[in-house]
N, C-alpha and C. Protein backbone atom coordinates (compact mmCIF):
# COMPACT_ATOMS: atom_id res chain seq x y z
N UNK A 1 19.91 -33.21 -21.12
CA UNK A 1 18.88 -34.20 -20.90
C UNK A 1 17.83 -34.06 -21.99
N UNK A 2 17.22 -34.88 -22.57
CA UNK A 2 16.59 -35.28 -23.54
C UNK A 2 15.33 -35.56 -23.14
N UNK A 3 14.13 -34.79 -23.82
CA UNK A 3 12.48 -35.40 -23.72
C UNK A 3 12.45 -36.76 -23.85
N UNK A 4 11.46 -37.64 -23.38
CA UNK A 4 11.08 -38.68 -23.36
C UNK A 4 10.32 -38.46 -24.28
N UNK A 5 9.60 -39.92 -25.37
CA UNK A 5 8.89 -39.44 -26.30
C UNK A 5 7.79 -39.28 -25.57
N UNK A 6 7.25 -39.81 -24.66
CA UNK A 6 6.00 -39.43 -23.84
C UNK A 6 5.84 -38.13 -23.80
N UNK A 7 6.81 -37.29 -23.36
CA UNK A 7 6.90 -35.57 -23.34
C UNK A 7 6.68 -35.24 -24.62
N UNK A 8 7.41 -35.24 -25.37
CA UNK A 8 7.49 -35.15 -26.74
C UNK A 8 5.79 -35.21 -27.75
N UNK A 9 5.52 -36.39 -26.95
CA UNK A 9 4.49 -36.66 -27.80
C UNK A 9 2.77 -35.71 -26.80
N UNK A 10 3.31 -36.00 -26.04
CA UNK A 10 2.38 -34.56 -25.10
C UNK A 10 2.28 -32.99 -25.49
N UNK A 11 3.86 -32.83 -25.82
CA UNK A 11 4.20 -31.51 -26.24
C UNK A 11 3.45 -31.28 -27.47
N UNK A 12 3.53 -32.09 -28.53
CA UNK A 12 2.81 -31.71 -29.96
C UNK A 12 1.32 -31.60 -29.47
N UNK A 13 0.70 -32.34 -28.79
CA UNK A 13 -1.06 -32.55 -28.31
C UNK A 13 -1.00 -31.28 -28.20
N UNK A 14 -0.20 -30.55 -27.03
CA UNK A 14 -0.92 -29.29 -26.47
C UNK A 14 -0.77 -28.20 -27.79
N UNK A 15 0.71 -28.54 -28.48
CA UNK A 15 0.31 -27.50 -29.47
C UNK A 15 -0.50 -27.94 -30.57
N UNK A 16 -0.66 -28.68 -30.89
CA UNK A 16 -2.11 -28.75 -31.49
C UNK A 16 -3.04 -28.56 -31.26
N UNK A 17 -3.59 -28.60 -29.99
CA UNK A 17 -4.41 -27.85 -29.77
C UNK A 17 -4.30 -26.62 -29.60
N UNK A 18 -3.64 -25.59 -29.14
CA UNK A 18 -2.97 -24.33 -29.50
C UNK A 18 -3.38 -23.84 -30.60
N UNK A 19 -3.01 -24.59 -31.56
CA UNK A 19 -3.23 -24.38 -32.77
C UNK A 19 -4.23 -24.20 -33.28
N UNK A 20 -5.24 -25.30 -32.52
CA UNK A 20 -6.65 -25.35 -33.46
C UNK A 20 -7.16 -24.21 -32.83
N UNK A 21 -7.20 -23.67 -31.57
CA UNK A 21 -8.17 -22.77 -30.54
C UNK A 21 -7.47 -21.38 -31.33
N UNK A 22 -6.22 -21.47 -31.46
CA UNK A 22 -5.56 -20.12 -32.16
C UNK A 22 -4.75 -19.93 -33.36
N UNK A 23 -5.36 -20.34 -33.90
CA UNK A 23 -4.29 -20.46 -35.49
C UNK A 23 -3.25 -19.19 -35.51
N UNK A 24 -2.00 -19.70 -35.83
CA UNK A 24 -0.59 -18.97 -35.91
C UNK A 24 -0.29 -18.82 -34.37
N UNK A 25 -0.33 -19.15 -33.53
CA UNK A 25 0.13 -18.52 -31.77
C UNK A 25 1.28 -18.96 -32.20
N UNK A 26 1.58 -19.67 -32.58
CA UNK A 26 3.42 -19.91 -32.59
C UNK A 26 4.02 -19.38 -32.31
N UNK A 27 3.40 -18.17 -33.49
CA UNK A 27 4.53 -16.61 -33.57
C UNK A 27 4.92 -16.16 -32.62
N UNK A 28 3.67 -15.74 -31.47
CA UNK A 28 3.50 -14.75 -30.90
C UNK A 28 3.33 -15.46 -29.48
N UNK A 29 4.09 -16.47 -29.10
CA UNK A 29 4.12 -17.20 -27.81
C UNK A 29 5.54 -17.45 -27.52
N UNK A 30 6.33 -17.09 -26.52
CA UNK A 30 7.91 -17.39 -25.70
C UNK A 30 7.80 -18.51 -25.72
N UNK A 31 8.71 -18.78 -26.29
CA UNK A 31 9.44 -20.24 -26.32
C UNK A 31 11.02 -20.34 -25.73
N UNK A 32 11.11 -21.07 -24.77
CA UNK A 32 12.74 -21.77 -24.45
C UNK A 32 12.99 -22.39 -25.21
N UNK A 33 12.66 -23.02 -26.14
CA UNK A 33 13.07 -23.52 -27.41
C UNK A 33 13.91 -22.46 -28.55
N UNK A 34 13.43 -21.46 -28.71
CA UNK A 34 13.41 -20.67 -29.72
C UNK A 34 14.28 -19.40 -29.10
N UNK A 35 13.55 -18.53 -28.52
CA UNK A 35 13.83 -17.70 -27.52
C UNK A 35 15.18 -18.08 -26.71
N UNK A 36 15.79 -16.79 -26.49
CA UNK A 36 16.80 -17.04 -25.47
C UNK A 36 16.49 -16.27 -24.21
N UNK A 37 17.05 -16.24 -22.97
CA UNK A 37 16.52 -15.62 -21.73
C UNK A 37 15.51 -16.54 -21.02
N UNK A 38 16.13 -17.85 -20.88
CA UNK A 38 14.84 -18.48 -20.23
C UNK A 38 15.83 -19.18 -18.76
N UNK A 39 14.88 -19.48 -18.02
CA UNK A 39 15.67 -20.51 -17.02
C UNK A 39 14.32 -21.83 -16.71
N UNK A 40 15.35 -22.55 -15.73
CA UNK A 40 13.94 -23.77 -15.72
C UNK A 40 13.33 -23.62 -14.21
N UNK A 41 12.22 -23.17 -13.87
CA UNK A 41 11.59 -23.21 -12.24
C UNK A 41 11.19 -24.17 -12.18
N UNK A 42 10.68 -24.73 -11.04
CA UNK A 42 9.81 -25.54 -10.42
C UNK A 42 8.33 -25.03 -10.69
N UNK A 43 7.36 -26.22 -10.85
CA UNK A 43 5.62 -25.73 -11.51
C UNK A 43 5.40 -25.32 -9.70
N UNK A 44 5.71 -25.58 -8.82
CA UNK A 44 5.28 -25.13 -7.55
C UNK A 44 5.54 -23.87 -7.21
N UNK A 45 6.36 -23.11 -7.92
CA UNK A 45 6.89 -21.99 -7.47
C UNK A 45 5.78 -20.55 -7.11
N UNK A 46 4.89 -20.59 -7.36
CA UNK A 46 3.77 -19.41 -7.37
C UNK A 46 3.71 -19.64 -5.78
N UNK A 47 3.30 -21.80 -4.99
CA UNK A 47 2.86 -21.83 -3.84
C UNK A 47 4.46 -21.42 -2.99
N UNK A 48 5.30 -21.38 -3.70
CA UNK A 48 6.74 -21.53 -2.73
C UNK A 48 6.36 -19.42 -2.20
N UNK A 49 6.34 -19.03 -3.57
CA UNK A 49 6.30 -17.93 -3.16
C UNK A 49 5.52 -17.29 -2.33
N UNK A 50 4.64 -17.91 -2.14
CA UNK A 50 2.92 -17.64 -1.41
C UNK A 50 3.87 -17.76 0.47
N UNK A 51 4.47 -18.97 0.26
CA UNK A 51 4.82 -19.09 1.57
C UNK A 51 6.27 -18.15 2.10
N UNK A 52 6.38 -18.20 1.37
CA UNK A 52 7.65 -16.43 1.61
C UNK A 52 6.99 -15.55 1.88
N UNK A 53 6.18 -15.20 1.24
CA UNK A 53 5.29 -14.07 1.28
C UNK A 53 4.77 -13.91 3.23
N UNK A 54 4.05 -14.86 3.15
CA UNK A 54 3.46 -15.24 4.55
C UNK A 54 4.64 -15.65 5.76
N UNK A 55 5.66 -16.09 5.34
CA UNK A 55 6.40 -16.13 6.58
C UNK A 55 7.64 -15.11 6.58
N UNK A 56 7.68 -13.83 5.62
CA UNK A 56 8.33 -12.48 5.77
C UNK A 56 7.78 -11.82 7.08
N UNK A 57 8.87 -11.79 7.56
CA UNK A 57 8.17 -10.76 8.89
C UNK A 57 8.40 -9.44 8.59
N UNK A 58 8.59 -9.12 8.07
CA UNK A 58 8.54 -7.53 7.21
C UNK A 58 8.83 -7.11 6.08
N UNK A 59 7.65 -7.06 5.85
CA UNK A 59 8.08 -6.46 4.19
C UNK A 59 7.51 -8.25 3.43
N UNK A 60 7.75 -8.38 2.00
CA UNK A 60 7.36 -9.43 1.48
C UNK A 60 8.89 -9.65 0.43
N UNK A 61 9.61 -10.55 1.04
CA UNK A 61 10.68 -11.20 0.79
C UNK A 61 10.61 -12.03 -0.82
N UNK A 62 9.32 -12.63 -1.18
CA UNK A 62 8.91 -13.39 -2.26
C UNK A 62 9.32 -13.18 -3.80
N UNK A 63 9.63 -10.67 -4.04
CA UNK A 63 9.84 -10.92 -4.54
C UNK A 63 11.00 -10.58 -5.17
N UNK A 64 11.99 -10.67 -4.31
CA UNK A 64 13.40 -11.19 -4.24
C UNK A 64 14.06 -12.46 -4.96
N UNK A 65 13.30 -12.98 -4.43
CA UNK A 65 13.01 -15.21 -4.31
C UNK A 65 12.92 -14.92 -5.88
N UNK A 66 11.83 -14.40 -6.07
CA UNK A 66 11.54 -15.02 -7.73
C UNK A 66 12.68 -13.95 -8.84
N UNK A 67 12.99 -12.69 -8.24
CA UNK A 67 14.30 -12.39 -9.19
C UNK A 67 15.29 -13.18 -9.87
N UNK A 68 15.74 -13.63 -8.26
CA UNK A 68 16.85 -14.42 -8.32
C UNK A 68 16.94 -15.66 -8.91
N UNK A 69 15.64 -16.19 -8.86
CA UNK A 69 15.17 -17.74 -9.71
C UNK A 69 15.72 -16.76 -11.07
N UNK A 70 14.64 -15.75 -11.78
CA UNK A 70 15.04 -15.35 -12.83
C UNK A 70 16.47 -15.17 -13.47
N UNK A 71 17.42 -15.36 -12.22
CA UNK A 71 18.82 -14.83 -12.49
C UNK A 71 19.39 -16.00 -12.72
N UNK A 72 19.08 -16.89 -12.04
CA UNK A 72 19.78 -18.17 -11.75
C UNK A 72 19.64 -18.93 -13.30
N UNK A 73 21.15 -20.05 -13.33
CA UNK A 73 20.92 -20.62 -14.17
C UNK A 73 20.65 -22.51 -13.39
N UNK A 74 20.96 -23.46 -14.44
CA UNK A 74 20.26 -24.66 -13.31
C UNK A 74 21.26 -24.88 -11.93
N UNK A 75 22.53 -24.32 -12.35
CA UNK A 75 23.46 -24.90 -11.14
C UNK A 75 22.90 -24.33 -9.55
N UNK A 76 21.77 -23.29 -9.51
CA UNK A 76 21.49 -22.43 -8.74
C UNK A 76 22.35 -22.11 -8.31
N UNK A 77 22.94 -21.09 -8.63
CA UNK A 77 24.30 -20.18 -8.18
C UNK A 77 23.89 -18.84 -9.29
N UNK A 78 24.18 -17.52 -8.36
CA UNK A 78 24.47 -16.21 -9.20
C UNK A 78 25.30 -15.35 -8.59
N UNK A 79 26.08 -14.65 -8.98
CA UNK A 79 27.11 -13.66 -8.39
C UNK A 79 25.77 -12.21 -8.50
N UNK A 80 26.37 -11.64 -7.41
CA UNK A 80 25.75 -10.03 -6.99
C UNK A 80 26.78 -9.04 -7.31
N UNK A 81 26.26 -8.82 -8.96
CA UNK A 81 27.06 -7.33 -9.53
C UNK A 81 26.99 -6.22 -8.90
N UNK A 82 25.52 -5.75 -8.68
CA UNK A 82 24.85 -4.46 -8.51
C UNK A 82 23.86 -4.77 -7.50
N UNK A 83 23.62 -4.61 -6.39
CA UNK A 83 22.67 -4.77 -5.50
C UNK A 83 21.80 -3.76 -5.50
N UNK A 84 21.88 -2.65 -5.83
CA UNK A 84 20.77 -1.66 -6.42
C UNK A 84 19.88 -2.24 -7.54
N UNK A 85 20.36 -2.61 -8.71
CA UNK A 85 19.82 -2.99 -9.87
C UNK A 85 19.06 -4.34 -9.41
N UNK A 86 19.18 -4.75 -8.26
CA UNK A 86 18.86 -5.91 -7.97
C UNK A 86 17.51 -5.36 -7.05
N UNK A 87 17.55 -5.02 -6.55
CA UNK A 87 17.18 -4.26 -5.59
C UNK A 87 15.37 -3.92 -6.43
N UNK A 88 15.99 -2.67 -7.23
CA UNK A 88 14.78 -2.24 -8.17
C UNK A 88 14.12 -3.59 -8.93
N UNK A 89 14.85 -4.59 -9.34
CA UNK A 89 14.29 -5.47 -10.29
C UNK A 89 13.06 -6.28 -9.28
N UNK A 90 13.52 -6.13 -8.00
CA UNK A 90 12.59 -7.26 -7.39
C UNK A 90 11.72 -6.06 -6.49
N UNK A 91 11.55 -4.91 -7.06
CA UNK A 91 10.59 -3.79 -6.84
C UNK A 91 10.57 -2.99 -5.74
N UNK A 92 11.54 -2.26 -5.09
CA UNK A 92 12.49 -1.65 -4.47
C UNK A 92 13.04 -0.48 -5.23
N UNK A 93 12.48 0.65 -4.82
CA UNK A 93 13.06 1.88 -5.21
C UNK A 93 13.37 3.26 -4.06
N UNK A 94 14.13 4.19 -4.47
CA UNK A 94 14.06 5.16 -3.17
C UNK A 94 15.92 4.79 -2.12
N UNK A 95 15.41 5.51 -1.14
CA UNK A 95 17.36 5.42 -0.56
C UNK A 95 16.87 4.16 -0.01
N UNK A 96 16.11 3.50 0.24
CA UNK A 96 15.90 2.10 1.08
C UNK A 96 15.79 1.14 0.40
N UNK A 97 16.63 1.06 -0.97
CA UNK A 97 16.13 0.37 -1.96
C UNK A 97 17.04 -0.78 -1.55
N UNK A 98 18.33 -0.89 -1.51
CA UNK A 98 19.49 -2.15 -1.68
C UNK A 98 19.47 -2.39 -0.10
N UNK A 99 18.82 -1.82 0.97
CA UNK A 99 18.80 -1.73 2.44
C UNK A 99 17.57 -2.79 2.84
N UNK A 100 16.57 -2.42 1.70
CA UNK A 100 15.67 -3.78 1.87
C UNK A 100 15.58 -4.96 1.12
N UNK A 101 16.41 -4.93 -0.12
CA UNK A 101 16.72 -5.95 -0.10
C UNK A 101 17.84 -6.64 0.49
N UNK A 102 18.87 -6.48 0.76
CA UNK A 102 19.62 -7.15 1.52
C UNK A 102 18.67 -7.45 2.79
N UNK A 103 17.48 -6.90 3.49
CA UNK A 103 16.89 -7.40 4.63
C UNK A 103 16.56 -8.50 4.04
N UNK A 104 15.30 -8.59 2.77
CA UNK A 104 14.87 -9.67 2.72
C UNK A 104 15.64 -11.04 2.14
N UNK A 105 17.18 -10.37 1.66
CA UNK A 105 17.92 -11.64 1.26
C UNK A 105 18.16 -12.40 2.62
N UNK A 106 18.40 -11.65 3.58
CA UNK A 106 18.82 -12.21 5.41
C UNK A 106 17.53 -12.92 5.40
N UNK A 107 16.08 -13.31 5.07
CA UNK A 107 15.08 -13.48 5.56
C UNK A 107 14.94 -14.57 4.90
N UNK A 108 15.34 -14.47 3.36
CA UNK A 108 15.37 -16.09 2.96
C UNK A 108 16.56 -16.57 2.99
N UNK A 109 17.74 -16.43 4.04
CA UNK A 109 18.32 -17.11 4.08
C UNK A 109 17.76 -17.71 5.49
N UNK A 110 17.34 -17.03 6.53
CA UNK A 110 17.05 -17.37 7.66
C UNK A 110 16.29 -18.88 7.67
N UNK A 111 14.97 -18.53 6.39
CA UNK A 111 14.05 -19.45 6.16
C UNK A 111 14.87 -20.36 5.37
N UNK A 112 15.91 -20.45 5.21
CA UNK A 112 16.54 -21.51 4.54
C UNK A 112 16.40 -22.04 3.11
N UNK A 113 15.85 -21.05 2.03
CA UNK A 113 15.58 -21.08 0.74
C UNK A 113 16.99 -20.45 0.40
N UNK A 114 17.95 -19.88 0.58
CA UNK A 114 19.26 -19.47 0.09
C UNK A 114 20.39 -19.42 0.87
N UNK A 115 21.62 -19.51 0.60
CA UNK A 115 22.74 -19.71 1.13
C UNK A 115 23.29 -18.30 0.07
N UNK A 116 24.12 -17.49 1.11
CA UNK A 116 24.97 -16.83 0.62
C UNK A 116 26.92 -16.75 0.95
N UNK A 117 27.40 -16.26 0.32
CA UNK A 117 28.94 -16.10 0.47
C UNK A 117 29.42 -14.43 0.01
N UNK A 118 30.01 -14.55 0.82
CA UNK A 118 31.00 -12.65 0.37
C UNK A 118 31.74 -13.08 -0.76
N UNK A 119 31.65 -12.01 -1.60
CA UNK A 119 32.85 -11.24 -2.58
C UNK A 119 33.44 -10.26 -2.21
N UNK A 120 34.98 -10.41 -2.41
CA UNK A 120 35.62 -9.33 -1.87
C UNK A 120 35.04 -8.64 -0.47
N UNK A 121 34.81 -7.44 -0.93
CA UNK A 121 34.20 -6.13 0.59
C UNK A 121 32.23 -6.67 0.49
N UNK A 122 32.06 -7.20 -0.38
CA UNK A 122 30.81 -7.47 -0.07
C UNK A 122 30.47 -8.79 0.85
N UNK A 123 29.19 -8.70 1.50
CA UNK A 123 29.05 -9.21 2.32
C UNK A 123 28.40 -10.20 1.30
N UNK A 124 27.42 -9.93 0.53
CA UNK A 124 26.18 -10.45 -0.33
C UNK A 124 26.86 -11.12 -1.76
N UNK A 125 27.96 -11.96 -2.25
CA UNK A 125 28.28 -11.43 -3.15
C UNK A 125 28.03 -13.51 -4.58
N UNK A 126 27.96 -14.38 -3.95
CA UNK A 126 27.42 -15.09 -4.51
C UNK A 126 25.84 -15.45 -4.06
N UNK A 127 25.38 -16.35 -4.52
CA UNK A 127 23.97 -17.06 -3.65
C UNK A 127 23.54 -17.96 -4.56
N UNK A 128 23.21 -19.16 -3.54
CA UNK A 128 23.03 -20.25 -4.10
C UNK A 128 21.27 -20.90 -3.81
N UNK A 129 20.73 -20.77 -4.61
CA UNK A 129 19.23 -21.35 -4.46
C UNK A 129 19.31 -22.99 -4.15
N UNK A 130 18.69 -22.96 -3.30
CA UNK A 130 18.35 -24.45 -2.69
C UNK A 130 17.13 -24.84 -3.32
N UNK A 131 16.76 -26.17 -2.77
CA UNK A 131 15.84 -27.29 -3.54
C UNK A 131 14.56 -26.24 -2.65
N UNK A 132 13.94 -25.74 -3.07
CA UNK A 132 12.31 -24.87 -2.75
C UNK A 132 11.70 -26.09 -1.92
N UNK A 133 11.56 -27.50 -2.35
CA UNK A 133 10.66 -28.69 -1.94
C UNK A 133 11.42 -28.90 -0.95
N UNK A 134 12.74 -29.66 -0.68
CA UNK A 134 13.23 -29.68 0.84
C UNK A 134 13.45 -28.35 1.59
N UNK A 135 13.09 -27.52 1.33
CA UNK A 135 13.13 -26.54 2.23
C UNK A 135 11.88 -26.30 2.43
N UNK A 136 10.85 -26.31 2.33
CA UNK A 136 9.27 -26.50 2.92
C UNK A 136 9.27 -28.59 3.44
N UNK A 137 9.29 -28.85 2.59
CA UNK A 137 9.27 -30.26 3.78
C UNK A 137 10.11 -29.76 4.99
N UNK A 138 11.20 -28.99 5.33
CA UNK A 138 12.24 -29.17 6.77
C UNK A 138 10.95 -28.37 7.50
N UNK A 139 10.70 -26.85 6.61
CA UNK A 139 9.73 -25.79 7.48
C UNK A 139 8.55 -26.77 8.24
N UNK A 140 8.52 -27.61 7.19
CA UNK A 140 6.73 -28.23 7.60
C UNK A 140 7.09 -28.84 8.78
N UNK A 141 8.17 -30.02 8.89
CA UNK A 141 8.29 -30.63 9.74
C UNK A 141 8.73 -30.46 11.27
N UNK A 142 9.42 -28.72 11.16
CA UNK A 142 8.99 -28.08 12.35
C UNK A 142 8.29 -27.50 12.68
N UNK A 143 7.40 -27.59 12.13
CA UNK A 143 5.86 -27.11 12.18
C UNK A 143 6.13 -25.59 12.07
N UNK A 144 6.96 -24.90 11.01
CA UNK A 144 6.58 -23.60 10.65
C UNK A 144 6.15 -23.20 9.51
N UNK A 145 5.20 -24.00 9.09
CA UNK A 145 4.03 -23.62 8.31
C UNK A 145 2.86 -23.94 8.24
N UNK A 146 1.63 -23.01 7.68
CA UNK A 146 0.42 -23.67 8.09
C UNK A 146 -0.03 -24.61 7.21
N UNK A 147 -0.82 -25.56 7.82
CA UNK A 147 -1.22 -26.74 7.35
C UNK A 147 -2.36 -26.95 5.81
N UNK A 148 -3.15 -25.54 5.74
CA UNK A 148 -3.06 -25.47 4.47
C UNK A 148 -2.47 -25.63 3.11
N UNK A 149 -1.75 -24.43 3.26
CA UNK A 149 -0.27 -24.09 2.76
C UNK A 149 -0.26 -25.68 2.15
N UNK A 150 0.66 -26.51 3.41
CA UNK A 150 0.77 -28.18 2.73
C UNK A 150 0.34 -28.42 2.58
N UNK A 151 -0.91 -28.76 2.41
CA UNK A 151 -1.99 -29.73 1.95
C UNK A 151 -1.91 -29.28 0.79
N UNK A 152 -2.00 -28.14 0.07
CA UNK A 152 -2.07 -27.31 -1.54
C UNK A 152 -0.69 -27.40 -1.96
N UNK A 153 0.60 -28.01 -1.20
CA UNK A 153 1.69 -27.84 -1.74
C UNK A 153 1.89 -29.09 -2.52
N UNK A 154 1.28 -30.53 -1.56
CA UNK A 154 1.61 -31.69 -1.35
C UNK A 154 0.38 -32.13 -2.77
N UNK A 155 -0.63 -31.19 -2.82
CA UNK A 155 -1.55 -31.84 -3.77
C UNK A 155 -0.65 -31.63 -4.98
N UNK A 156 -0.04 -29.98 -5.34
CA UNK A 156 -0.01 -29.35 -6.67
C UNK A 156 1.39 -30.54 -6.33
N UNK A 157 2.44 -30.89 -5.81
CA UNK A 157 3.26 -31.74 -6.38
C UNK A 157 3.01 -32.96 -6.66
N UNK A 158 1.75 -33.49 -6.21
CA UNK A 158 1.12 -34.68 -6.63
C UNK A 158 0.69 -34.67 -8.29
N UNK A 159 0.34 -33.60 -8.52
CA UNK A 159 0.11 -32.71 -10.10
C UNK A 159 0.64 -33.10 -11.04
N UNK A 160 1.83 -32.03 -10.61
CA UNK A 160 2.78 -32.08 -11.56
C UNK A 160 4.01 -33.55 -11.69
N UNK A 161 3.71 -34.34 -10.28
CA UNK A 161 4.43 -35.62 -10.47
C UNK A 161 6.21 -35.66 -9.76
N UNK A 162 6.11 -34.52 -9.40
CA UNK A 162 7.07 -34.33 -8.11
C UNK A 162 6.98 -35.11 -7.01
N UNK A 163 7.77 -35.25 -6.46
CA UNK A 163 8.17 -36.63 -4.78
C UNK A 163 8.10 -35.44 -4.11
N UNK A 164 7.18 -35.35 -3.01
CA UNK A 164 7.53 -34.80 -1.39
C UNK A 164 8.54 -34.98 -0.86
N UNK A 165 9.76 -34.56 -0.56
CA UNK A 165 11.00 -34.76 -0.14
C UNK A 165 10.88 -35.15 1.38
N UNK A 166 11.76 -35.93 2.07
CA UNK A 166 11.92 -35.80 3.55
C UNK A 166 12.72 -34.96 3.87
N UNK A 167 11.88 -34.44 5.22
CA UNK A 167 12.31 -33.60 5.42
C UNK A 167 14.17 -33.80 6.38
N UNK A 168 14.84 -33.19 6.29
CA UNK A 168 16.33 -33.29 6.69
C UNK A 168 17.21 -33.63 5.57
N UNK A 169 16.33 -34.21 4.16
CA UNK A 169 17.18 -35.40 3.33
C UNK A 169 18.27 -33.78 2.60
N UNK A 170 19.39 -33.87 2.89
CA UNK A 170 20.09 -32.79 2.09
C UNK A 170 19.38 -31.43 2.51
N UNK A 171 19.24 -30.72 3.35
CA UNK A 171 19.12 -29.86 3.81
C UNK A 171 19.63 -29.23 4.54
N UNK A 172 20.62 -28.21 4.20
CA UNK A 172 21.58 -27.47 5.69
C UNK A 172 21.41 -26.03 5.37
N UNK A 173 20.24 -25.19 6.36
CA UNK A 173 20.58 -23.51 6.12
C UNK A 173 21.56 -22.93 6.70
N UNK A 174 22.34 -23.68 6.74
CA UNK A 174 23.29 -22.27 7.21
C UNK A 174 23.79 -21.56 6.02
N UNK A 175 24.70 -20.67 6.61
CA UNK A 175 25.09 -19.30 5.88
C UNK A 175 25.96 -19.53 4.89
């Protein structure tokens, strides 16, 4: 998919200004352009995580959620090599390390932000990230989240120019 020149022509503004406030940042700024190791999130993702955070009933599940974004490419799908290494990356160390994360992978699947499938003897062994926005529109609409929360979800996607999804539209947590 291809920038619009509207993007395009936005994109040069900001680095020009970049430019003028910091002469040379070029260098010394990550680029998905340039750079390799990137993936594409959602601009909502800080509030998605906020609400993981808050509806973990033990422990803080959130930062699992954002590993796995890190892992993921757009198809949202990643295979589970190492559940230790996984484990530590989303800040988990000690013998309870791959024991809590697999809790909090059960926790966003519960909340319906991931779908998983076995490999082989593993139980954990693909996972597929769902749409973050229909899965808070379904939460909202059974009223399991607080009404804050949406109001700051519904503004920042007003923001960035995102649609509020309905809630049910393509949404199934199961396993």
């Amino acid at each position: 998919m291809f920038a619009s020149a509207r993007t395009r022509r936005l994109a040069r503004k900001r680095e020009e200004l970049r430019e003028t406030l910091w002469p040379g940042a070029s260098a010394n700024v990550w680029s998905r352009h340039r750079d390799k190791g990137f993936t594409t999130i959602p601009r909502s993702l800080p509030l998605i995580l906020r609400l993981i955070s808050e509806l973990t009933p033990k422990g803080d599940a959130s930062s699992v959620y954002l590993d796995l974004w890190a892992r993921s490419y757009d198809e949202g799908l990643l295979t589970v090599h190492d559940e230790q290494e996984m484990a530590f990356s989303a800040g988990y160390d000690g013998p309870r390390a791959a024991r809590t994360w697999r809790e909090h992978i059960d926790t966003l699947v519960d909340l319906g932000f991931i779908q998983t499938k076995e490999l082989g003897n593993r139980d954990i062994g693909h996972i597929l990230i769902l749409d973050p926005h229909k899965v808070a529109a379904q939460l909202h609409a059974t009223g399991g989240i607080p009404s804050e929360w949406w109001n700051a979800f519904v503004t920042r996607l007003n923001e960035v120019g995102a649609t509020v999804p309905v809630a049910g539209a393509g949404t199934d947590h199961k396993k």
